[in-house]
Protein backbone atom coordinates (compact mmCIF):
# COMPACT_ATOMS: atom_id res chain seq x y z
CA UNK A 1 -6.74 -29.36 -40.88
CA UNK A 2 -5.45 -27.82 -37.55
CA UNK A 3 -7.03 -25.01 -35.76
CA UNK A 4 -5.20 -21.43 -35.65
CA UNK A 5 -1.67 -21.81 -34.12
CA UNK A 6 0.52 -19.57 -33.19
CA UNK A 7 4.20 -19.33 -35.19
CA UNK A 8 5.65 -22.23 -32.73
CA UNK A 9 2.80 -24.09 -33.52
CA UNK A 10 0.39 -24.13 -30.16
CA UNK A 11 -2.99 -23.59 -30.41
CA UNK A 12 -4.38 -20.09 -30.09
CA UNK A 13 -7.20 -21.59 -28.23
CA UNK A 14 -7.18 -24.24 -26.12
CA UNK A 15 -10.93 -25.23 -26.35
CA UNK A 16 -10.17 -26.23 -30.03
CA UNK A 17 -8.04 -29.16 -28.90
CA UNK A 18 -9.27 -32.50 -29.54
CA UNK A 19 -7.47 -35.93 -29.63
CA UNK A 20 -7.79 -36.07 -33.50
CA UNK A 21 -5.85 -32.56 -33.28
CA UNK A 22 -3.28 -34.10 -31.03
CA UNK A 23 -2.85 -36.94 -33.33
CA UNK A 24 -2.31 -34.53 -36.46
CA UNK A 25 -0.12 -32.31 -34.10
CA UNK A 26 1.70 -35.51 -32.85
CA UNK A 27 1.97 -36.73 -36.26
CA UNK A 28 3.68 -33.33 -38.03
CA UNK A 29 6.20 -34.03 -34.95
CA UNK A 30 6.89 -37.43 -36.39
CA UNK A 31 5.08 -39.25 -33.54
CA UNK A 32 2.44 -42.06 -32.89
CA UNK A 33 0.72 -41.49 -30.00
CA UNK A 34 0.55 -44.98 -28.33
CA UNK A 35 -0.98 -45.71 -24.95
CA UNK A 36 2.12 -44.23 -22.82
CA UNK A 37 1.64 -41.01 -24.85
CA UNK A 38 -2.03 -40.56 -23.90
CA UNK A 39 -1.16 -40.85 -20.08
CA UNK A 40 1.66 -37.64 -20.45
CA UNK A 41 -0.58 -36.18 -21.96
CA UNK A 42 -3.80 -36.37 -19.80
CA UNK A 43 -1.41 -35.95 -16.57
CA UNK A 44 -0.04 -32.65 -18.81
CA UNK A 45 -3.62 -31.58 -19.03
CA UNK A 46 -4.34 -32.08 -15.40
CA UNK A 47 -1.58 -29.78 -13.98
CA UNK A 48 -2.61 -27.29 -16.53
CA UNK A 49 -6.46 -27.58 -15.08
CA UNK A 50 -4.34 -27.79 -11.36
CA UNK A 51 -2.18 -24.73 -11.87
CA UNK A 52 -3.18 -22.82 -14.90
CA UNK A 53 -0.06 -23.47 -16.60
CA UNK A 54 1.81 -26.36 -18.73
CA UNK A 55 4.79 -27.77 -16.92
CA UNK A 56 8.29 -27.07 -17.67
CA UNK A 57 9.89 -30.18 -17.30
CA UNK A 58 11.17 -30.41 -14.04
CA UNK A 59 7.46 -29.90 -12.55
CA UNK A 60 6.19 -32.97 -15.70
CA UNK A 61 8.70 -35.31 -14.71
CA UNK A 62 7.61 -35.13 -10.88
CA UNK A 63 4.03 -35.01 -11.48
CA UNK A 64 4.06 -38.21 -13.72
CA UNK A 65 6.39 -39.95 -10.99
CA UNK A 66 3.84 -39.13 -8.39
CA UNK A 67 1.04 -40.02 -10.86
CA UNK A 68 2.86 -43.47 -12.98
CA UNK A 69 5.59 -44.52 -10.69
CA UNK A 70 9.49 -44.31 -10.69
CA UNK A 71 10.02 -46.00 -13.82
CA UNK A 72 7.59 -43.45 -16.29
CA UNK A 73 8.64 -40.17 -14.00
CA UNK A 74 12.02 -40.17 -15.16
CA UNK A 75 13.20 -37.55 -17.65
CA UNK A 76 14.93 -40.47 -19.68
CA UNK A 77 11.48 -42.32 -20.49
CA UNK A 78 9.80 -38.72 -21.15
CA UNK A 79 12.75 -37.89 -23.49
CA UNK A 80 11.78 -41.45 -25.59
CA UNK A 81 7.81 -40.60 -26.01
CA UNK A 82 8.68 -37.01 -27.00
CA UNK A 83 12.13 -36.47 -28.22
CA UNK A 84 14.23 -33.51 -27.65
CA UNK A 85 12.26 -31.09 -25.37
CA UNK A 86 9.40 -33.18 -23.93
CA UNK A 87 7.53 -30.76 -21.89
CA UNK A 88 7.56 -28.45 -25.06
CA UNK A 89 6.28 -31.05 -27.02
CA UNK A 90 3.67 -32.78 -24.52
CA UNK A 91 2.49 -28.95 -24.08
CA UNK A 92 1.50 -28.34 -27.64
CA UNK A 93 0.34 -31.76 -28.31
CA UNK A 94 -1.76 -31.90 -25.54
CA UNK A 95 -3.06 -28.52 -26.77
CA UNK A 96 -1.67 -26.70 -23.88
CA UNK A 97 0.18 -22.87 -24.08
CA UNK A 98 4.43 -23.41 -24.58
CA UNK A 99 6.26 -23.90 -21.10
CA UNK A 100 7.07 -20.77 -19.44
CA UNK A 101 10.83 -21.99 -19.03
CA UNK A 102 11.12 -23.88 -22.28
CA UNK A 103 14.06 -22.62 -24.34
């Protein structure tokens, strides 16, 4: 069972994230976290613990080049691990607040 979300679906507290909440989180999304998940998602975690805030996408997509190379900082490999808005979705599975920018 998930902790308390709020109506988009992010956690109301952070500190109640754990991977076996990503994974259900992931999972109601109608993903399997694989290995190339796990590194968004840590890299999400650590510009949230950099800046105090979850990346729109703009900001993910150049921290994961500058983290995982050209080939994983592009919006088009983001857009395959977490279809249709990826910094939304990396956000709340990663148990981080919604995007400030994110339609």
């Amino acid at each position: 069972m998930l902790p308390e979300t709020d109506k988009d679906g992010y956690l109301r507290n952070l500190d109640d994230w754990s991977p076996a909440v990503a994974e259900e989180i992931a999972q109601q999304s109608g993903i399997t976290l694989t290995a190339a998940h796990w590194q968004v998602i840590e890299l999400a975690q650590a510009f949230y613990r950099t800046y105090d805030l979850s990346p729109d996408m703009r900001p993910l997509v150049k921290w994961v080049r500058a983290n995982l190379g050209e080939e994983k900082g592009s919006s088009l490999h983001l857009l395959k691990l977490f279809p249709g808005s990826p910094a939304r979705l990396t956000a709340k599975i990663a148990g981080l607040p919604r995007p400030t920018n994110c339609l």
